[in-house]
N, C-alpha and C. Protein backbone atom coordinates (compact mmCIF):
# COMPACT_ATOMS: atom_id res chain seq x y z
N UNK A 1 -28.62 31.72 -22.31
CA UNK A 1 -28.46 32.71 -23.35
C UNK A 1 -29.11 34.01 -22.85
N UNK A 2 -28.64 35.45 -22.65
CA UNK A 2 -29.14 36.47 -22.40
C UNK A 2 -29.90 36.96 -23.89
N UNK A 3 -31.13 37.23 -23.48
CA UNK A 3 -31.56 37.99 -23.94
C UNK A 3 -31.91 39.00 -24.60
N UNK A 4 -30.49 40.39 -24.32
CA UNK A 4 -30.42 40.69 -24.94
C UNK A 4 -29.52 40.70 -26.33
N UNK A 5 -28.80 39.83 -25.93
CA UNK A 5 -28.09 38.87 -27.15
C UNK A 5 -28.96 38.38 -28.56
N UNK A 6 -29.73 38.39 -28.04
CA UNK A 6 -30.83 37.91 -28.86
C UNK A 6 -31.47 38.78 -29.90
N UNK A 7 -31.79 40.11 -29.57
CA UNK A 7 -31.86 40.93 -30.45
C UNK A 7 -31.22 41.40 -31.22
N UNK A 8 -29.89 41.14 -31.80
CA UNK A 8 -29.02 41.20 -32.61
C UNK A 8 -29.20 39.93 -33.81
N UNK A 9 -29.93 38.78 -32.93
CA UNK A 9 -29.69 37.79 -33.64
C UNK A 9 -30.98 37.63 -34.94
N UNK A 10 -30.51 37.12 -35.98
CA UNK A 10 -31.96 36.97 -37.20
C UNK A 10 -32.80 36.11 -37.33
N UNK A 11 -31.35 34.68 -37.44
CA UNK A 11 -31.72 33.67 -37.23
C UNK A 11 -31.40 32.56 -36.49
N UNK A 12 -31.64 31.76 -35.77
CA UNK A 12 -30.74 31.03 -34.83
C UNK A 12 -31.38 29.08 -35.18
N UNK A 13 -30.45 28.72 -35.63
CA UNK A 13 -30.72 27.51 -36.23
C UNK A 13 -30.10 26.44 -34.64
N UNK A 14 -31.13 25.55 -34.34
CA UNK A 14 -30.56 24.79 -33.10
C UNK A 14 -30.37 22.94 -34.01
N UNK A 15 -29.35 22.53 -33.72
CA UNK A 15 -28.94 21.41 -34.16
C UNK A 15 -28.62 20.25 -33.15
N UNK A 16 -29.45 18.85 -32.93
CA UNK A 16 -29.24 18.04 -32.46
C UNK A 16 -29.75 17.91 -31.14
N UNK A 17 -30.80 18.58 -30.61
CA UNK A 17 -31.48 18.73 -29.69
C UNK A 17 -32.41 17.70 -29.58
N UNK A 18 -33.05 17.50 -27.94
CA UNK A 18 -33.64 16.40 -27.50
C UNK A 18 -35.15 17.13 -28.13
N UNK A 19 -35.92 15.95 -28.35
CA UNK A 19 -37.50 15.90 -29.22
C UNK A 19 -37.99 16.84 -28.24
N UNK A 20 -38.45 17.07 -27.15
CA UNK A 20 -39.74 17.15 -26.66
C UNK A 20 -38.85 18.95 -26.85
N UNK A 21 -37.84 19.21 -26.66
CA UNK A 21 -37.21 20.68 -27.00
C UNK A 21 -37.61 21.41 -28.62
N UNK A 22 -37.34 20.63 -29.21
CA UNK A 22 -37.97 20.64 -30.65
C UNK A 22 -39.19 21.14 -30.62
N UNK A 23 -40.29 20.53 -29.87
CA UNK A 23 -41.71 20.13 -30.20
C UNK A 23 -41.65 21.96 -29.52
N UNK A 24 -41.37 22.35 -28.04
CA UNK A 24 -41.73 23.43 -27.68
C UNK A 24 -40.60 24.78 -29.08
N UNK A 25 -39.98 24.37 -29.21
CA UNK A 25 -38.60 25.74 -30.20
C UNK A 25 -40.12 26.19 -31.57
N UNK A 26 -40.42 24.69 -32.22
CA UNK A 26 -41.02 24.78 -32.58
C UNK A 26 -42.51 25.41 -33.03
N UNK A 27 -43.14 25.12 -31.48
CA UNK A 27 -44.38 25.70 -31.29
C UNK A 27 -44.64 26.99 -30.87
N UNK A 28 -43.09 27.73 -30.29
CA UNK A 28 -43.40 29.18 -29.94
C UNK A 28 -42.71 30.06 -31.08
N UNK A 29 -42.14 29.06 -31.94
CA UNK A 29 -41.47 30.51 -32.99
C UNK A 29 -42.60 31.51 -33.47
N UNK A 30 -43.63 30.90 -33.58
CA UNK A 30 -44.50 31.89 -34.23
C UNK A 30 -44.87 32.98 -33.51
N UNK A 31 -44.93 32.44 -32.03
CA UNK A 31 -45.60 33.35 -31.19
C UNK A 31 -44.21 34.52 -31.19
N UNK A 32 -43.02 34.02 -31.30
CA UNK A 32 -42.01 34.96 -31.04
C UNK A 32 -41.17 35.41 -32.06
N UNK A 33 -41.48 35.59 -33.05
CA UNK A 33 -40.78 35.89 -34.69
C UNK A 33 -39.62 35.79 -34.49
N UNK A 34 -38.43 37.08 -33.53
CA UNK A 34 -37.75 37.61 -33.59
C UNK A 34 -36.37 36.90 -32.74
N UNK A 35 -35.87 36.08 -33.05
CA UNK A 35 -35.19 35.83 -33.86
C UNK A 35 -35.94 34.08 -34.54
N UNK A 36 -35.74 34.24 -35.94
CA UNK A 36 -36.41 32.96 -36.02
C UNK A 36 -35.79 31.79 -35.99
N UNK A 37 -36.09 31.16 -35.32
CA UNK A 37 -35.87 29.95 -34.52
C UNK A 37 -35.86 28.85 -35.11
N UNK A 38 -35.37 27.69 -35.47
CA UNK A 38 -35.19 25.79 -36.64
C UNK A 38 -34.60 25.18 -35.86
N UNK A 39 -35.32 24.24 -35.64
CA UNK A 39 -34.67 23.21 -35.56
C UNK A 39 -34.32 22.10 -36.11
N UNK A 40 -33.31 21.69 -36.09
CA UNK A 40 -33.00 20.04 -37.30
C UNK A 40 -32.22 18.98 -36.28
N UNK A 41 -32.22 17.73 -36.97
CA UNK A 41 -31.49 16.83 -36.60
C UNK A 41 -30.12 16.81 -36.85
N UNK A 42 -29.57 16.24 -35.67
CA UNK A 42 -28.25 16.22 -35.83
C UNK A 42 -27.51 15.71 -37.86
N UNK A 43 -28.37 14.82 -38.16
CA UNK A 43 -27.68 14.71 -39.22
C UNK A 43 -28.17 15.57 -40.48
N UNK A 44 -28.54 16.69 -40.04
CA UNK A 44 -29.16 17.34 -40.99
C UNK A 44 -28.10 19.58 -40.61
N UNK A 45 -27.06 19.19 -40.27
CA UNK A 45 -26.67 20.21 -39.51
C UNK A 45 -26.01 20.58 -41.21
N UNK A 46 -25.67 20.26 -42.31
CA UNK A 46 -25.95 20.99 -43.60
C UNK A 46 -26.76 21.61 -44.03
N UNK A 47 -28.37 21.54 -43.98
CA UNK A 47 -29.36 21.93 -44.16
C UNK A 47 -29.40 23.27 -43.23
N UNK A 48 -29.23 23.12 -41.82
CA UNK A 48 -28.93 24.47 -41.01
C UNK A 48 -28.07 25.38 -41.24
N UNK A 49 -27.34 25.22 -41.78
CA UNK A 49 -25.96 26.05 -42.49
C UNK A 49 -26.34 26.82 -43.23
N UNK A 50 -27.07 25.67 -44.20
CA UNK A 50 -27.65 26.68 -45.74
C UNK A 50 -29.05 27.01 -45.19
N UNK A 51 -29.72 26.97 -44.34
CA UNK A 51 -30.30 28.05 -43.67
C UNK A 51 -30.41 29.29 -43.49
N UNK A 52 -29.35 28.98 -42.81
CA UNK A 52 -28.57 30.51 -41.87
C UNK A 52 -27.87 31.12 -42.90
N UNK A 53 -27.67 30.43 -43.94
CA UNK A 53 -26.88 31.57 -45.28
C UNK A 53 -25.62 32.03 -45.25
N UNK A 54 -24.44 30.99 -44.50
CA UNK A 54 -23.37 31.29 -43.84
C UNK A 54 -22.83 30.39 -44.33
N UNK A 55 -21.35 30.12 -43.96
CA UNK A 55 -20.43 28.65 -44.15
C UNK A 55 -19.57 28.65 -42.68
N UNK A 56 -19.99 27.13 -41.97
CA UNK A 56 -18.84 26.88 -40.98
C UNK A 56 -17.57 27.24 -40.84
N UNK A 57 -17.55 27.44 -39.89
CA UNK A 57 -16.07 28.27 -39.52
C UNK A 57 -15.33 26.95 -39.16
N UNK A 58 -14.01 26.47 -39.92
CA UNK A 58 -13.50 25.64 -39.13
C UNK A 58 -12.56 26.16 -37.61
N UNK A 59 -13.13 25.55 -36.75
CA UNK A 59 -12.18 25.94 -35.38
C UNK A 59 -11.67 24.50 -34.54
N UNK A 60 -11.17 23.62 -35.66
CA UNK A 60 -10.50 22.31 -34.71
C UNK A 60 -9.31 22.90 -34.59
């Protein structure tokens, strides 16, 4: 992901990611506010949605 991509972004919700990725997304959001950073479990990728304050785009 570039970087400066990133500064556009608000919030960036990550879904279904391996633990020990979690544990670090987790532990530096604070240090890095901007864009703020969640993570959830794969079966929790509703909860990330209504997060992010958006509705899935269907693209099958």
């Amino acid at each position: 992901m570039k970087l400066a991509a990133l500064q556009k972004v608000e919030r960036y919700a990550i879904v279904g990611t391996l633990d020990w990725m979690c544990k670090i997304i987790d532990t530096l959001n604070p240090v890095f506010p901007d864009p703020d950073m969640r993570t959830f479990p794969v079966d929790q990728e509703n909860n990330a949605w209504a997060w992010l304050d958006v509705e899935p785009s269907s693209q099958e």
